[in-house]
Protein backbone atom coordinates (compact mmCIF):
# COMPACT_ATOMS: atom_id res chain seq x y z
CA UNK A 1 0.00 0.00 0.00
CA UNK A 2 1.29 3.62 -0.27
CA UNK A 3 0.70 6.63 0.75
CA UNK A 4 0.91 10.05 0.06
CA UNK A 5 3.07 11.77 2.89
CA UNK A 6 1.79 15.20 2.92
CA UNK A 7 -1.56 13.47 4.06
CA UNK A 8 -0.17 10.48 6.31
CA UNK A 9 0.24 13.05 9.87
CA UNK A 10 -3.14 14.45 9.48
CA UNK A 11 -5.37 12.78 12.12
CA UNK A 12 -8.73 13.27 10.68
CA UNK A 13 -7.59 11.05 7.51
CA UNK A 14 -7.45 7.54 6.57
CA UNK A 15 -6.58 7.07 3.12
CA UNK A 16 -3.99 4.57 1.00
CA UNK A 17 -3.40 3.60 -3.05
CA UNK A 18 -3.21 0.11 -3.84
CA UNK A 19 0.00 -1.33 -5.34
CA UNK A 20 -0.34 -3.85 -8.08
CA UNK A 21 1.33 -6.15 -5.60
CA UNK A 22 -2.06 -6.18 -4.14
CA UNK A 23 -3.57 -6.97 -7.08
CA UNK A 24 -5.99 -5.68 -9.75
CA UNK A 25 -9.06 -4.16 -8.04
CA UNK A 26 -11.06 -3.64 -11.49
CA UNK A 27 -14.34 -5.87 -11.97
CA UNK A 28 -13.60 -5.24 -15.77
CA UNK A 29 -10.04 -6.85 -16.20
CA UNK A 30 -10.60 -9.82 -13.07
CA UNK A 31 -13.01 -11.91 -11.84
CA UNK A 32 -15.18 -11.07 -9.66
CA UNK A 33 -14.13 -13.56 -7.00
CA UNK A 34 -10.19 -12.53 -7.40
CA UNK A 35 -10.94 -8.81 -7.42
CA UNK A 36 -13.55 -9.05 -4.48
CA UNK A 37 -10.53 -11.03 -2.21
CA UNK A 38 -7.92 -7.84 -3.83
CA UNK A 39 -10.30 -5.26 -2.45
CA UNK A 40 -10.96 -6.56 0.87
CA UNK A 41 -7.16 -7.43 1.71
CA UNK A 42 -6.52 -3.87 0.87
CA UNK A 43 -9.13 -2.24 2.79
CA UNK A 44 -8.59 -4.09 5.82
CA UNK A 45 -4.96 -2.53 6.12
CA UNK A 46 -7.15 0.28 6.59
CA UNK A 47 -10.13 -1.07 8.35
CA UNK A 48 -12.45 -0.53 6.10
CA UNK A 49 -14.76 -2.54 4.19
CA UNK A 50 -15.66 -2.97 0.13
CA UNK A 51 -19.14 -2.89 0.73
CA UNK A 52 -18.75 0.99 2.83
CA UNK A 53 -17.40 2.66 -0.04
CA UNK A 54 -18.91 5.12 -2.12
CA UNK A 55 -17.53 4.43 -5.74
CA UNK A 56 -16.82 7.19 -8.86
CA UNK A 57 -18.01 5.83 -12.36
CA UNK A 58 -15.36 7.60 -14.23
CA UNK A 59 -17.05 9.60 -17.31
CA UNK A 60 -13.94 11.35 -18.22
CA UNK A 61 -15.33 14.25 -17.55
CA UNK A 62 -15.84 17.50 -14.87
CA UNK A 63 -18.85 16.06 -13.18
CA UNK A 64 -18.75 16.89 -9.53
CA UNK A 65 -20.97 14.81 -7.22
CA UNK A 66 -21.99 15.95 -3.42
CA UNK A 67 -22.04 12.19 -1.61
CA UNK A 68 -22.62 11.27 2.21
CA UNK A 69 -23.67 8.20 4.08
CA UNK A 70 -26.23 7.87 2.24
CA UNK A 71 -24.66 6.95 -1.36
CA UNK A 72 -22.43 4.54 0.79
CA UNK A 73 -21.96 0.91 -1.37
CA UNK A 74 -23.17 2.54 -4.43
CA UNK A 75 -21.10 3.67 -7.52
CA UNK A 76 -21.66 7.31 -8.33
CA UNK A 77 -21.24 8.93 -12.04
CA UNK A 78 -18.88 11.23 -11.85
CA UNK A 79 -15.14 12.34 -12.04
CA UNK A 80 -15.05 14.08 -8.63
CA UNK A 81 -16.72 12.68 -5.12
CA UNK A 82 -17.14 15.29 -2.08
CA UNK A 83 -18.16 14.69 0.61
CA UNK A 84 -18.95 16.47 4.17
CA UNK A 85 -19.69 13.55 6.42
CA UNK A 86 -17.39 11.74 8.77
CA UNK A 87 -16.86 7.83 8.01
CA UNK A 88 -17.93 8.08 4.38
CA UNK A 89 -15.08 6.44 2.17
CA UNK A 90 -14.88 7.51 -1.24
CA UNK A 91 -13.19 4.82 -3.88
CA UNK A 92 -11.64 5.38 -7.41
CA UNK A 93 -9.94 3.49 -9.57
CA UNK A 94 -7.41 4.83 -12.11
CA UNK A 95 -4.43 3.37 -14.44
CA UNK A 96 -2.76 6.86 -15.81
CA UNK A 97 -5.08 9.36 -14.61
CA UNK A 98 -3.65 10.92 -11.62
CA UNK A 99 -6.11 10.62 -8.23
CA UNK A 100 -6.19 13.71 -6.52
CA UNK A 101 -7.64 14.23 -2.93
CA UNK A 102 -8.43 17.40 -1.54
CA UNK A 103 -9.12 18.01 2.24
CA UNK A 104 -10.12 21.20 3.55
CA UNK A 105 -9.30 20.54 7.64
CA UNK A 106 -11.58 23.40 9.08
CA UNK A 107 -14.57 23.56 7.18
CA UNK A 108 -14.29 19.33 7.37
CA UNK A 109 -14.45 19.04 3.42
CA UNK A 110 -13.12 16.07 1.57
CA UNK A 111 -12.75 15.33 -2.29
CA UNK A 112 -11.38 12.10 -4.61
CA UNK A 113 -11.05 13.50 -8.06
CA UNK A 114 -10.00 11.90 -11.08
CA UNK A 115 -7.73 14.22 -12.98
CA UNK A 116 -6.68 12.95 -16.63
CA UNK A 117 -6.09 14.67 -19.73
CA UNK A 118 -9.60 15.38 -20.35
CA UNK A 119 -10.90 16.35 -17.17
CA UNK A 120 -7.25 18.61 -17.05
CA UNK A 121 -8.23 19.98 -20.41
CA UNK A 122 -11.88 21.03 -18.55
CA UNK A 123 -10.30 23.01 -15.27
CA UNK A 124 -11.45 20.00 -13.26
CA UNK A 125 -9.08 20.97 -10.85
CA UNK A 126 -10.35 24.34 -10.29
CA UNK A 127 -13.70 23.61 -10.48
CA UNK A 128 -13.64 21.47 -7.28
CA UNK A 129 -11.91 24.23 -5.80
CA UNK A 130 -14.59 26.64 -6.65
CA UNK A 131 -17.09 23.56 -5.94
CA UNK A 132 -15.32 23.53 -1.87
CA UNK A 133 -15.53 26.96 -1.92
CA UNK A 134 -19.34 27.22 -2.28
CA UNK A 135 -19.39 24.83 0.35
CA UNK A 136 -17.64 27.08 2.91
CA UNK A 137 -13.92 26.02 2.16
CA UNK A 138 -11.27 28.50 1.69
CA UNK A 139 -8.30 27.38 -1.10
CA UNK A 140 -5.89 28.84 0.84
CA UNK A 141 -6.68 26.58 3.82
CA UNK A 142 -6.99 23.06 1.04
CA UNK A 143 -4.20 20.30 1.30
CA UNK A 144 -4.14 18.41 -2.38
CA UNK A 145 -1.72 15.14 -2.14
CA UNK A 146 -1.34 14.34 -6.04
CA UNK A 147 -1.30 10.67 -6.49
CA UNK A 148 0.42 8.58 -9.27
CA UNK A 149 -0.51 8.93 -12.71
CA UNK A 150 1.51 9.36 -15.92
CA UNK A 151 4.56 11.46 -16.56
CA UNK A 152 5.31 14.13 -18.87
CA UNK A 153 8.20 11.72 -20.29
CA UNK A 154 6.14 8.88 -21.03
CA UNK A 155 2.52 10.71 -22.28
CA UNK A 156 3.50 10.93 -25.93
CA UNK A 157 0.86 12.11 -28.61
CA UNK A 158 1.30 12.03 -32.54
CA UNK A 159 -0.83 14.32 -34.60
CA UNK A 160 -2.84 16.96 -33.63
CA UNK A 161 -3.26 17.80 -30.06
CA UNK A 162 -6.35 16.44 -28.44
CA UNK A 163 -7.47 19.31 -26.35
CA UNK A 164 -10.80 21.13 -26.53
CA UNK A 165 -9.76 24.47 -24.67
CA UNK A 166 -7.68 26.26 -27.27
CA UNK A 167 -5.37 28.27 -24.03
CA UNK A 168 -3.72 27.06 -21.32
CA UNK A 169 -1.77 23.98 -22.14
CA UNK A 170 1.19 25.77 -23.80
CA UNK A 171 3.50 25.75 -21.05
CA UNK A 172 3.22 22.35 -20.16
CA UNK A 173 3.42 20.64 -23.35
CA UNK A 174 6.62 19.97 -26.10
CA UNK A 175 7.31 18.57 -28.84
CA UNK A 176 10.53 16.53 -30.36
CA UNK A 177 10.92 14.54 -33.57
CA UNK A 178 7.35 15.43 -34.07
CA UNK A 179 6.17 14.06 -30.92
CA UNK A 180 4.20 15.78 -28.35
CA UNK A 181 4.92 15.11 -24.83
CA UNK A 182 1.80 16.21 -22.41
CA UNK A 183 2.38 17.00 -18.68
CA UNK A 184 -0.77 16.73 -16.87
CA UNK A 185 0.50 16.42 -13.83
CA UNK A 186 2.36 20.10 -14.40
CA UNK A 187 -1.09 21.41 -15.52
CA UNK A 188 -3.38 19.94 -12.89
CA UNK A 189 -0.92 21.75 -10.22
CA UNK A 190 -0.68 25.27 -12.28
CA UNK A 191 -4.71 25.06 -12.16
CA UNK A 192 -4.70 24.38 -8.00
CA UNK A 193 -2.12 27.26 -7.89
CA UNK A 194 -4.55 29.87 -9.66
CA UNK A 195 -7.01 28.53 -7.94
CA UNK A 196 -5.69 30.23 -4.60
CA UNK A 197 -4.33 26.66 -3.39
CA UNK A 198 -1.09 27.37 -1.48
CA UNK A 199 1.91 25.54 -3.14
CA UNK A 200 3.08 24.19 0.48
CA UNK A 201 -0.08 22.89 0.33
CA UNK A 202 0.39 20.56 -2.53
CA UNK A 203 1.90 17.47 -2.63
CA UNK A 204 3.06 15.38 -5.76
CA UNK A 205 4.11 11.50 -5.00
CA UNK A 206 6.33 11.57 -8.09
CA UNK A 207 5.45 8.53 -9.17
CA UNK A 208 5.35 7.59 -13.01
CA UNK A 209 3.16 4.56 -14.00
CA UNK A 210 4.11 3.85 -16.81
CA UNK A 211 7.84 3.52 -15.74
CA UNK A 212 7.06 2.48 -12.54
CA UNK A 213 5.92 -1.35 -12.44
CA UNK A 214 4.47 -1.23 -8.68
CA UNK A 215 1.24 -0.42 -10.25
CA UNK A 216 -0.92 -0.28 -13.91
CA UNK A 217 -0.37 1.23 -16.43
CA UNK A 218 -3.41 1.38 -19.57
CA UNK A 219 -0.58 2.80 -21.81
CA UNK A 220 2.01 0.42 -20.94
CA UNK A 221 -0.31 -1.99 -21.38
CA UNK A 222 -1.16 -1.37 -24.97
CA UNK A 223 2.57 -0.91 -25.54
CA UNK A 224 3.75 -4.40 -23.89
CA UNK A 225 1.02 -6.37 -24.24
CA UNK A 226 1.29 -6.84 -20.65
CA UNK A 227 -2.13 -8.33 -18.80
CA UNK A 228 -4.63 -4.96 -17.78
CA UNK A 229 -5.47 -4.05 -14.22
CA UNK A 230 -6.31 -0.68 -12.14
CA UNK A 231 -5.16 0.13 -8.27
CA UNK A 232 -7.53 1.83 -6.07
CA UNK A 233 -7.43 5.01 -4.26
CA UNK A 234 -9.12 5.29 -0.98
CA UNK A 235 -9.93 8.17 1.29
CA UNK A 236 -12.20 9.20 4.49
CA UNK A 237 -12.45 11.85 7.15
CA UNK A 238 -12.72 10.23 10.42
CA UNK A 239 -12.88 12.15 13.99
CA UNK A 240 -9.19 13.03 15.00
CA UNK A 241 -10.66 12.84 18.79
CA UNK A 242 -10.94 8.80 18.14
């Protein structure tokens, strides 16, 4: 299991990624028998269960969902899960996209947001700012821990670049041999940082997947032929008093 340091010493969180070590935790690329036994070894490091979690249906998208105790064991459409209720896990799976939580201590505020090139490319990232905000958050008071996703070295792109929002990406995008490298990563954290997030407040683990074999890879998957699988990122506000 790993975890995200930046977020480790705060009290009122219990949250860990999965390592592929612990096995694929993806109904779609396992059985359901394998992946069910994956999921509960994992949670119980963490004393949780499968069944408490509430679950983001990636769309690829900027859909932000509002979830509490109430959405617990159901899976929820949407790219970004918040939540302001104690003891509600929220669950995501991802295999390049980068898992982002955001945790605003005062106002007791917790997101899991799936940031990938598209949802990048539609100011996810600030949006759930501006989403915490209109719940009585403050960016300047958020801490963001950045989990592992793709690096700038290994995202290549041939052709015409992908992205729907003609501004914004030039700085974190280059080209060689006619290839174009994209750093999400570098424009997820210049969104947070406009945003009014502090940049002490933001945490990257560093971690390339597709270079790094302790977890999936989708891209190095297509590229090696190597067998499919996603690791799970887990997250809940508990009371720092217990």
């Amino acid at each position: 299991m790993y975890r995200l340091v930046s977020l480790s010493g705060l009290p009122e969180l219990i949250h860990g990624i999965s390592t592929k070590d612990e096995g694929n935790m993806s109904l779609l690329w396992g059985a359901e028998a394998e992946v069910t036994a994956n999921r509960n070894r994992f949670l119980a490091g963490l004393g949780l269960n499968y069944k408490q979690f509430v679950a983001a249906s990636l769309e690829a998208g900027t859909e932000i969902v509002e979830v509490g105790a109430a959405e617990m064991g159901k899976k929820i459409t949407g790219d970004a899960l918040v939540t302001r209720e104690l003891n509600v896990p929220l669950w995501m799976l991802t295999a390049d996209c980068f898992p982002v939580i955001f945790f605003e201590p005062a106002a007791k505020i917790l997101a899991l947001v799936h940031c990938g090139r598209r949802g990048v490319d539609g100011e996810l990232p600030q949006k759930v700012v501006e989403r915490i905000g209109r719940l009585g958050g403050e960016p300047q008071r958020l801490v963001v821990g950045i989990g592992p996703g793709i690096g700038k070295k290994s995202y290549t792109w041939e052709g015409e670049l992908p992205f729907k929002k003609s501004g914004g990406w030039e700085l974190f995008v280059e080209k060689k041999d006619g290839i174009w490298y994209l750093g999400v990563e570098d424009y997820l954290t210049n969104q947070l940082l406009n945003a009014g997030v502090k940049k002490g407040n933001i945490s990257r683990s560093g971690i390339d997947v597709f270079t790094d074999n302790n977890f999936y890879s989708h891209i190095r998957s297509i590229k090696t032929g190597e067998p499919e699988g996603r690791f799970a990122t887990v997250v809940m506000m508990k009371d720092a008093k217990v």
